[in-house]
Protein backbone atom coordinates (compact mmCIF):
# COMPACT_ATOMS: atom_id res chain seq x y z
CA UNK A 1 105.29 109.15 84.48
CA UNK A 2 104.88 106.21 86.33
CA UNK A 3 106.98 103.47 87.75
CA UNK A 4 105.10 99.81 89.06
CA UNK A 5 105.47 98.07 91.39
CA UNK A 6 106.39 95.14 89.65
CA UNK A 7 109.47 93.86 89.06
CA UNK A 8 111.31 94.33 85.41
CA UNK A 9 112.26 91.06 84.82
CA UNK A 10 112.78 87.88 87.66
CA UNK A 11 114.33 88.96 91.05
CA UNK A 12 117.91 87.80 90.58
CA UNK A 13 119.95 86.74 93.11
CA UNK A 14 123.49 87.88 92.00
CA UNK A 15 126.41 89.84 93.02
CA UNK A 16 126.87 90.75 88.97
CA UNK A 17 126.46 94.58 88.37
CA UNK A 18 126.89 96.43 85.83
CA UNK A 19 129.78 98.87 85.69
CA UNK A 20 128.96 102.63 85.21
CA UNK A 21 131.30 105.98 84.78
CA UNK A 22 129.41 107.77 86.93
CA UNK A 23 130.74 108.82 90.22
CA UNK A 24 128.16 109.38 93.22
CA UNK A 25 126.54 112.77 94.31
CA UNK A 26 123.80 114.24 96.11
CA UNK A 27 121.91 117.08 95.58
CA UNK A 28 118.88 119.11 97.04
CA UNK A 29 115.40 118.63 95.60
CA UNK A 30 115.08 120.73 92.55
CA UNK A 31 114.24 120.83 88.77
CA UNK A 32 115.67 117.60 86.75
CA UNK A 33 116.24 115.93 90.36
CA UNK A 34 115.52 112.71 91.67
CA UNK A 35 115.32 111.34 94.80
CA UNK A 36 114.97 107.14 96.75
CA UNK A 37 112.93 107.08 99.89
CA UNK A 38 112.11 104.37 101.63
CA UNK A 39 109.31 103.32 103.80
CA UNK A 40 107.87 99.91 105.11
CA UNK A 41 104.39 100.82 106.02
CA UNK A 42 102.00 97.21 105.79
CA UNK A 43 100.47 97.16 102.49
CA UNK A 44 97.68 96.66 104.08
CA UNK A 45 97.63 99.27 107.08
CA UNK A 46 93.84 97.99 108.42
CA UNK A 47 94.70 94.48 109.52
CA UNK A 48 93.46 94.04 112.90
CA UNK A 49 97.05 92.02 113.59
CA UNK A 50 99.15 94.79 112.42
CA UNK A 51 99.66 98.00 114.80
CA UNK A 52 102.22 100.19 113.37
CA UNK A 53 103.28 102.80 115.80
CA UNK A 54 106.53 105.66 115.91
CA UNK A 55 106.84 104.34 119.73
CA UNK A 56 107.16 100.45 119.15
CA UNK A 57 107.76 100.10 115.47
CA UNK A 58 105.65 97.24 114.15
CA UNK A 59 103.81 94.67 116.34
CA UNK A 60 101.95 91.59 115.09
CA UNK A 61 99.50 89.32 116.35
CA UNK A 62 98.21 85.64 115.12
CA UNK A 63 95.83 84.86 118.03
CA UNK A 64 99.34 82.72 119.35
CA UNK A 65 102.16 84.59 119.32
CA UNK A 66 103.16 88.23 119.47
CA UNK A 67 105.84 89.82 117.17
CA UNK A 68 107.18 93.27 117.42
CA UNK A 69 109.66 94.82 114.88
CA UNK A 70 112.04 97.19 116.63
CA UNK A 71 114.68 98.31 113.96
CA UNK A 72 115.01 97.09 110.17
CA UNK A 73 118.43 97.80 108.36
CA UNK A 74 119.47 96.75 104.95
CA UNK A 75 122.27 97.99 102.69
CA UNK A 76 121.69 99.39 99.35
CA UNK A 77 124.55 100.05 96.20
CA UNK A 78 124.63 100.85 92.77
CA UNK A 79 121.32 102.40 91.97
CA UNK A 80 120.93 102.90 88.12
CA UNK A 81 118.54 104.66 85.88
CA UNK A 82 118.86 103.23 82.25
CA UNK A 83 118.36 105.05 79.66
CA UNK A 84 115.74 104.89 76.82
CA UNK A 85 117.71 105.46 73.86
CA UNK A 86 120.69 103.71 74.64
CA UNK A 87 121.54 100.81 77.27
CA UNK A 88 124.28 100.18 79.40
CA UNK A 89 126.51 96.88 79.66
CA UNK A 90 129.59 96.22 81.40
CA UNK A 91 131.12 94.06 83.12
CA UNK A 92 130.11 93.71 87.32
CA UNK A 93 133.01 94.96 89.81
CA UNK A 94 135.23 92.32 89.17
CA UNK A 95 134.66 92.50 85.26
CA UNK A 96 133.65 89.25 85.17
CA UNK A 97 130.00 89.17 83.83
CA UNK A 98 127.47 91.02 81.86
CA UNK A 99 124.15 92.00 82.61
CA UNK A 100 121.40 90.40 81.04
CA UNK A 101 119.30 93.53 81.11
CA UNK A 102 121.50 95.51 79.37
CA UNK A 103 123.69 95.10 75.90
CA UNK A 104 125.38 98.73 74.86
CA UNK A 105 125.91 101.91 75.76
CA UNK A 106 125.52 104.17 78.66
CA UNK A 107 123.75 104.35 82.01
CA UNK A 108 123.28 107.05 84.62
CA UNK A 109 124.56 105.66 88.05
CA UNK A 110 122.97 107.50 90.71
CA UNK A 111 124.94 106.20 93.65
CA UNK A 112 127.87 103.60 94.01
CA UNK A 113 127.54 102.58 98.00
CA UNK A 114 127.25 100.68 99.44
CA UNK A 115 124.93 102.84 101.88
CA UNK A 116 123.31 101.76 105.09
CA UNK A 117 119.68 102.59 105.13
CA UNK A 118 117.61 102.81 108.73
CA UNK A 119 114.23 101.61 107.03
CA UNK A 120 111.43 103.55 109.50
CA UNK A 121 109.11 101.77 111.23
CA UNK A 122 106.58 104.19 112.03
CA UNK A 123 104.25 104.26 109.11
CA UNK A 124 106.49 107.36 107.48
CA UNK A 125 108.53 107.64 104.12
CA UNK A 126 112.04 108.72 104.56
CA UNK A 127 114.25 110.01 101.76
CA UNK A 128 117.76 108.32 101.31
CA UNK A 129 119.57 110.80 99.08
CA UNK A 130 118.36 113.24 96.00
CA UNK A 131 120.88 113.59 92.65
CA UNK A 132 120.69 115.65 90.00
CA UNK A 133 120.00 114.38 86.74
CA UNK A 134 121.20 113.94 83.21
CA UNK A 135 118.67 115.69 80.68
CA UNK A 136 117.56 112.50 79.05
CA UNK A 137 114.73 110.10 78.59
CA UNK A 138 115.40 106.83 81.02
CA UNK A 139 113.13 103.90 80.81
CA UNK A 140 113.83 101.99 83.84
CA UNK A 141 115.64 101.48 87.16
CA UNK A 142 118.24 99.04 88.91
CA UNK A 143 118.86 98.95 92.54
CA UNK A 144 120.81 96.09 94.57
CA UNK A 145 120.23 94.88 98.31
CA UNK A 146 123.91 94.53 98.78
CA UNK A 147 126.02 91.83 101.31
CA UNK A 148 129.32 93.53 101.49
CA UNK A 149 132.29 91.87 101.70
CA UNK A 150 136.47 91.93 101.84
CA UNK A 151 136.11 92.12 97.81
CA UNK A 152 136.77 95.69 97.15
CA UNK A 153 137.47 99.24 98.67
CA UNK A 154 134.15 100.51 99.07
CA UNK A 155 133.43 97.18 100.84
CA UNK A 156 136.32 97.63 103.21
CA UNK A 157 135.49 101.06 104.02
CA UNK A 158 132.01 100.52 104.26
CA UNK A 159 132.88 98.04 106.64
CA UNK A 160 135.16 99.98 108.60
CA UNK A 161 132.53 101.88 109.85
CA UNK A 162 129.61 99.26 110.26
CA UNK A 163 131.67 96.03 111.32
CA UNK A 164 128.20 94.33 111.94
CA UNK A 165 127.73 93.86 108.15
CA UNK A 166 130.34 92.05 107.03
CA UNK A 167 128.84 89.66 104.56
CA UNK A 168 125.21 91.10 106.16
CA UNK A 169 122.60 92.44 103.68
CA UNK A 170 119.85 93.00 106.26
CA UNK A 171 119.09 92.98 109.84
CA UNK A 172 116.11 93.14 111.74
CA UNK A 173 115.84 93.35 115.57
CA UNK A 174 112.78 93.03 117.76
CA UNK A 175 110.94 90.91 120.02
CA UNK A 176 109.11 87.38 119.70
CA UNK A 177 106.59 86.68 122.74
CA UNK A 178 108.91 88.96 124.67
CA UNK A 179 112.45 87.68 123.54
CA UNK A 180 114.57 89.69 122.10
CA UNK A 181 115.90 88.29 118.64
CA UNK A 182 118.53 89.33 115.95
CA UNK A 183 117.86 88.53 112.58
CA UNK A 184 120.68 88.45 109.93
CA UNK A 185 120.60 88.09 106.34
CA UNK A 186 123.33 87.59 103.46
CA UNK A 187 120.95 88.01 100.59
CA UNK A 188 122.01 90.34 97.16
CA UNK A 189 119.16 90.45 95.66
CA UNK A 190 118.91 92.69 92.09
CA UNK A 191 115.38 94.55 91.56
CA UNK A 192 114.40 96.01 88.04
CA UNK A 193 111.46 98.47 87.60
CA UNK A 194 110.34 99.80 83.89
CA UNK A 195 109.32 103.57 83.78
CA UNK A 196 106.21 103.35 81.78
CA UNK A 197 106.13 106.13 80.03
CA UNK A 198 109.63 106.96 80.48
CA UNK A 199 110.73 109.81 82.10
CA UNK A 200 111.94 113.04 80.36
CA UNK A 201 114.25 115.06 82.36
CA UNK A 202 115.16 118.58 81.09
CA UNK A 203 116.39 121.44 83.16
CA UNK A 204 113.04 122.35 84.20
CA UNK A 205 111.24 119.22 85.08
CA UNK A 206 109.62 119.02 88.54
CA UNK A 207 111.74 116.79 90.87
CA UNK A 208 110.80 112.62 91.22
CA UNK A 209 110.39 110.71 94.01
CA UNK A 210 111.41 106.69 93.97
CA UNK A 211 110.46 105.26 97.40
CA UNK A 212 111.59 101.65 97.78
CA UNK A 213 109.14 99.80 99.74
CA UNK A 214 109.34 97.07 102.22
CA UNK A 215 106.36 95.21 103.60
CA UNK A 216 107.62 93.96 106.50
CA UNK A 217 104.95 92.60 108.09
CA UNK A 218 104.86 89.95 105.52
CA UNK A 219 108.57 88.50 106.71
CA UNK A 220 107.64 85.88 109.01
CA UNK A 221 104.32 85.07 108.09
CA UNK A 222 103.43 81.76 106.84
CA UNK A 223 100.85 81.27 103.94
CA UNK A 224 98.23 80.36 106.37
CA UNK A 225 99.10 83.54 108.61
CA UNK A 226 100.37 82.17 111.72
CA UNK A 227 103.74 83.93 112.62
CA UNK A 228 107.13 82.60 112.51
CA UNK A 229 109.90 82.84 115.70
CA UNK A 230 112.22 84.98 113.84
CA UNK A 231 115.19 82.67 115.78
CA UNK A 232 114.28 80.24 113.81
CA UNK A 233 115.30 82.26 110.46
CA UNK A 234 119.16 82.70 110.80
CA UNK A 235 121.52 80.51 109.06
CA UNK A 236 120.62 76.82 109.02
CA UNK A 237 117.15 77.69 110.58
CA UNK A 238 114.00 75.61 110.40
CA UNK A 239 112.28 78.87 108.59
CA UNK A 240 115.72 80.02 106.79
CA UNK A 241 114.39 79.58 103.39
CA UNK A 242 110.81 80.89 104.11
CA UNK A 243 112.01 84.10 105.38
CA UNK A 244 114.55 85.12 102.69
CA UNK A 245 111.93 84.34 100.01
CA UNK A 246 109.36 86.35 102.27
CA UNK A 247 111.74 89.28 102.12
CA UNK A 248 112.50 89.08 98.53
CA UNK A 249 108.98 89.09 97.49
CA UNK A 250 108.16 92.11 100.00
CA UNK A 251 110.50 94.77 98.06
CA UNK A 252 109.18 97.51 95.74
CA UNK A 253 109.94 100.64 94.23
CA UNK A 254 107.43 102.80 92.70
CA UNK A 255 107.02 106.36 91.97
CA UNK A 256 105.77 108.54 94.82
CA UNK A 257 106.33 112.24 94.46
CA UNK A 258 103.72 113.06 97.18
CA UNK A 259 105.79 110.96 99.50
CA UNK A 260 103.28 108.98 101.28
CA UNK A 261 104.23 105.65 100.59
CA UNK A 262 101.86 104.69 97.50
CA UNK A 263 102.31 104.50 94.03
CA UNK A 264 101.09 107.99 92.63
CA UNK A 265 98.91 105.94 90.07
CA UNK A 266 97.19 104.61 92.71
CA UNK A 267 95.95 107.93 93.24
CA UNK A 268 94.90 108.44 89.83
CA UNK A 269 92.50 105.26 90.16
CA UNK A 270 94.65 102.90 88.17
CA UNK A 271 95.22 100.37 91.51
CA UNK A 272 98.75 99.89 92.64
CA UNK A 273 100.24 96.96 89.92
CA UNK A 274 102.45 96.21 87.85
């Protein structure tokens, strides 16, 4: 089984979900299990400009100015395997509107969130949670980079307990030629990913691995490679636009059982796309 790293469908930038019945659980790694890890190792790990380390997270260079990535946090909700025999389609939390993805019938939801992930900077692949699954055949998989709000409970309580998200989706702290900067985000961006062949889950299947991947030493990078002051990226910013789109295009999700940070059919000799 493999999942690519490209995207199922465009990147949409809505707050409309589908609806599941499932409630949220966890559950050791195991036959029929799967698990989301994330990492945010560079793509390309050799660039002379990019030095990740466990110590000072990740540091770039353009030849001008010096950027070092401290901490990287983003919040993640309603992850969703769909089905192959059957799709899901409800309405989003408010029951206001469909999605497009999906027409009728059932998915698994695998957790509702919203859940504050600590994305490592050191070059290593850390695993969010692990569920048990369904026996079923699922084709695909939904996940949401979330901006929580006053809208519903989960919100509130989510809230309660990290007060430095409200309406915040991501947030990245570090330096920029030695000043410290804060970099906030109200993004929701959805992310579909076909699983090509699908994936049969019995009882007895070996556990899966979905690590969702962030290049983040793409985020304030121009096209012709010079670095951007990340101060310049918050609301109403010079580079606002630039950066958001920068993130956006940075996120994956591909399977990696071995849990090193690559696609597992990169390993096979099949290159890492989608």
């Amino acid at each position: 089984m493999n999942i690519r790293s490209g995207t199922w469908g465009a990147l949409a930038l809505a707050a409309a979900l589908a609806a599941a019945a499932c409630s949220d659980s966890t559950a050791p790694a195991g036959p029929g299990t799967l698990s989301l890890s994330v990492s945010a190792a560079p793509v390309d790990s050799t660039s002379s400009n990019v030095n990740t380390t466990p110590a000072a997270g990740v540091t770039q260079n353009d030849g001008t100015h010096t950027l070092t990535l401290e901490s990287v946090q983003l919040v993640v909700r309603r992850i969703e395997l769909a089905r192959a025999d059957t799709v899901c389609s409800q309405g989003d939390d408010d029951g206001e509107h469909a999605s497009e993805w999906k027409r009728v019938g059932d998915c698994e939801e695998l957790a509702l969130g919203p859940i504050l992930v600590d994305v490592p900077l050191d070059g290593q692949v850390d695993k969010v949670f692990s569920v048990q699954l369904p026996e079923g055949t699922y084709r695909g998989v939904e996940l949401q980079i979330h901006r929580p709000w006053h809208r519903n409970q989960s919100d509130l309580d989510f809230l309660q307990a990290n007060p430095d998200f409200d309406s915040v989706s991501v947030r990245a702290e570090g330096t920029f030629d030695g000043n410290p900067f804060a970099l906030v985000e109200h993004v929701e961006a959805r992310q579909r990913y076909p699983i090509d062949p699908p994936l049969d889950v019995t009882a007895t299947s070996a556990p899966t691995n979905i690590t969702l991947h962030l290049d983040v030493s793409t985020w304030f990078l121009r096209q012709d490679g010079s670095l951007v002051d990340p101060s310049t990226a918050n609301d109403g910013g010079a580079n606002e636009y630039l950066v958001r789109w920068n993130i956006m295009r940075s996120l994956q999700a591909f399977q990696d059982d071995d849990h090193d940070g690559h696609w597992d059919g990169y390993h096979s000799g099949h290159g890492e796309g989608g």
